[in-house]
Protein backbone atom coordinates (compact mmCIF):
# COMPACT_ATOMS: atom_id res chain seq x y z
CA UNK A 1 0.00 0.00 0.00
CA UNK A 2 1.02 3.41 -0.94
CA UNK A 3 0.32 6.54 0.96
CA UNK A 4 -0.04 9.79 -0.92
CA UNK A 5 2.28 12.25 0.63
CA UNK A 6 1.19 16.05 -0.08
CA UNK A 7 4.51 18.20 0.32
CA UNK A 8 3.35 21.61 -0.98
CA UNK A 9 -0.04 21.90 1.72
CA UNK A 10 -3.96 20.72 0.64
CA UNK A 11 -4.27 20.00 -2.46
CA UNK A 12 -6.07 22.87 -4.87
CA UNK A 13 -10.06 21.12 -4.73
CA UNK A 14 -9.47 21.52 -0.91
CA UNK A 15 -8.20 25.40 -1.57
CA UNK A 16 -11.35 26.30 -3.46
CA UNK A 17 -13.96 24.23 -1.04
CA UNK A 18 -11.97 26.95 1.95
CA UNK A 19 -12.15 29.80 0.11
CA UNK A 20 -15.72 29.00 -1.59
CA UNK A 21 -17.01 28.93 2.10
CA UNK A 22 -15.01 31.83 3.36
CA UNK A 23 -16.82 33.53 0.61
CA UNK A 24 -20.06 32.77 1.59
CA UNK A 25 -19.18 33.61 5.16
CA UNK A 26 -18.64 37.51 4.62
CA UNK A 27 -21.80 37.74 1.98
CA UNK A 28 -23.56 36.30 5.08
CA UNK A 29 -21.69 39.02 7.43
CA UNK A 30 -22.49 41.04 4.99
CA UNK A 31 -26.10 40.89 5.60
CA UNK A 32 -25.76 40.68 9.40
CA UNK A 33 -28.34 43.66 11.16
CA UNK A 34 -30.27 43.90 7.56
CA UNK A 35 -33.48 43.66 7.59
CA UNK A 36 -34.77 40.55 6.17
CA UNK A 37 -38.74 39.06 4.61
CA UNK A 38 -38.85 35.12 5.37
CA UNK A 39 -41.95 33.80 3.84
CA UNK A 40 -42.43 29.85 5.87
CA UNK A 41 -44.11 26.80 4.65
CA UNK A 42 -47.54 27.53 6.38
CA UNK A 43 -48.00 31.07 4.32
CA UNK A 44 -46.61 33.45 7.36
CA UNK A 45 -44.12 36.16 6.55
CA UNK A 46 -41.52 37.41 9.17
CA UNK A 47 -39.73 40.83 8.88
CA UNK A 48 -36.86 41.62 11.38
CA UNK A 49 -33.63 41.64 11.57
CA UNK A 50 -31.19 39.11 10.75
CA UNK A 51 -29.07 38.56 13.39
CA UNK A 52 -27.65 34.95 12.98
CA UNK A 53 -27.60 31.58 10.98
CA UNK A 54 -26.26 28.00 11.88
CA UNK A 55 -25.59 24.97 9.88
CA UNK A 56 -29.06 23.83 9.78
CA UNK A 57 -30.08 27.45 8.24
CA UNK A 58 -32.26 27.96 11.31
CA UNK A 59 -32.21 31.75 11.56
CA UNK A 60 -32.68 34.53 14.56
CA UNK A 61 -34.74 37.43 13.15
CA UNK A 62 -34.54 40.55 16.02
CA UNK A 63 -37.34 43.49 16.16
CA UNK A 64 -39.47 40.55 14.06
CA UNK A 65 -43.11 41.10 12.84
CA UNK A 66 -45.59 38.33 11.74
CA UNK A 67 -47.98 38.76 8.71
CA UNK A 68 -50.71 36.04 8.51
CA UNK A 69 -51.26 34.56 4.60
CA UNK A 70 -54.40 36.57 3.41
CA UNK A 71 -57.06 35.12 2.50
CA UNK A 72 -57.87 37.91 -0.58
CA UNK A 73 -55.82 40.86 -2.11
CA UNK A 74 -57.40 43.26 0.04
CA UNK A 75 -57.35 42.12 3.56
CA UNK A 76 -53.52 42.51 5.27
CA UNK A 77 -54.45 43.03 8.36
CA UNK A 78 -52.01 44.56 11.47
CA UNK A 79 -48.80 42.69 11.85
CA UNK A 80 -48.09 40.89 15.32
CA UNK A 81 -45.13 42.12 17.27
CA UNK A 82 -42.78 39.09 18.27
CA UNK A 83 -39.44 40.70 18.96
CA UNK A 84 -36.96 37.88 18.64
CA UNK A 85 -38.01 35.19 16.59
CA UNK A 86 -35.84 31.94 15.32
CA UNK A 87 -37.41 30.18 12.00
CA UNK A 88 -36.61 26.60 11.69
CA UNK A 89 -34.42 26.00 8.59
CA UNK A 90 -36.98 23.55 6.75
CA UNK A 91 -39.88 25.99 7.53
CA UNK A 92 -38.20 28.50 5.42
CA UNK A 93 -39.68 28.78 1.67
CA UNK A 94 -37.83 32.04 0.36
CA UNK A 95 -35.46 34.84 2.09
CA UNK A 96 -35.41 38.52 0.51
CA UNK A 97 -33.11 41.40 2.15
CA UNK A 98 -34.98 44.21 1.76
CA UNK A 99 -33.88 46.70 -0.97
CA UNK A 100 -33.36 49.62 1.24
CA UNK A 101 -31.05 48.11 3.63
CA UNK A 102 -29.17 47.01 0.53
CA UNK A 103 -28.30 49.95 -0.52
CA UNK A 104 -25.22 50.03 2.28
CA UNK A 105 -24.17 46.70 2.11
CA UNK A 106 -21.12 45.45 0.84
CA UNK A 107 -19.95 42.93 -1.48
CA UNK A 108 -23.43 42.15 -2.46
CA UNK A 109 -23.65 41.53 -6.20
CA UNK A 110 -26.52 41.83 -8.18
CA UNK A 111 -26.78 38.38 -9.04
CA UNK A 112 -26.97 36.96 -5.90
C-alpha cells in the first residue's frame, strides 16, 4: 500500500472548497443587522432583523413582525409584534433582504 504524501499543503479542490465557504461567510456578514422578509411553509411572513444563521439554516430574526397569509388581495391586516423570533431552517420557503437596507451593504452583487 502506498500513501499519498502532499509536500506543498492541501491539495487545490481543498483550496477552493476553503475559500468558496469563506466567501459565503462575509456575503452572510455582509447581511448581518439587515433587515430581512422570510416567507415559511404555512403562508406566514416574518420581517426583522437578521441577526444569525447556523448549519441547519435555522435563523434569529430581532425586532421581528408576523404577517398572517391573506385570504384575498385586500385584507392585510395589522402585523403581530414578536421581537426575537428563530425560524426553523426547513420551515423557510424564500429569504429577501430588503432593498433599502441594501443599498449600504457590501460585497453584495446583483446576481446573488
Amino acid at each position: 500500500m502506498e500513501a499519498m504524501i502532499e509536500e506543498n499543503g492541501p491539495s487545490t479542490h481543498e483550496q477552493c472548497e476553503v475559500s468558496s465557504a469563506s466567501q459565503a461567510r462575509q456575503k452572510l456578514e455582509g447581511l448581518l443587522n439587515k433587515n430581512m422578509r422570510i416567507r415559511m411553509t404555512d403562508g406566514r411572513t416574518l420581517v426583522g432583523l437578521f441577526l444569525c444563521t447556523d448549519r441547519d439554516c435555522n435563523v434569529i430574526l430581532g425586532s421581528a413582525h408576523e404577517f398572517l397569509k391573506s385570504t384575498d388581495m385586500f385584507s392585510q391586516g395589522e402585523p403581530r409584534v414578536l421581537g426575537l423570533a428563530m425560524i426553523p431552517g426547513h420551515h423557510v420557503v424564500s429569504i429577501e433582504v430588503e432593498a433599502d437596507s441594501l443599498e449600504d451593504t457590501q460585497g453584495f452583487g446583483d446576481n446573488h
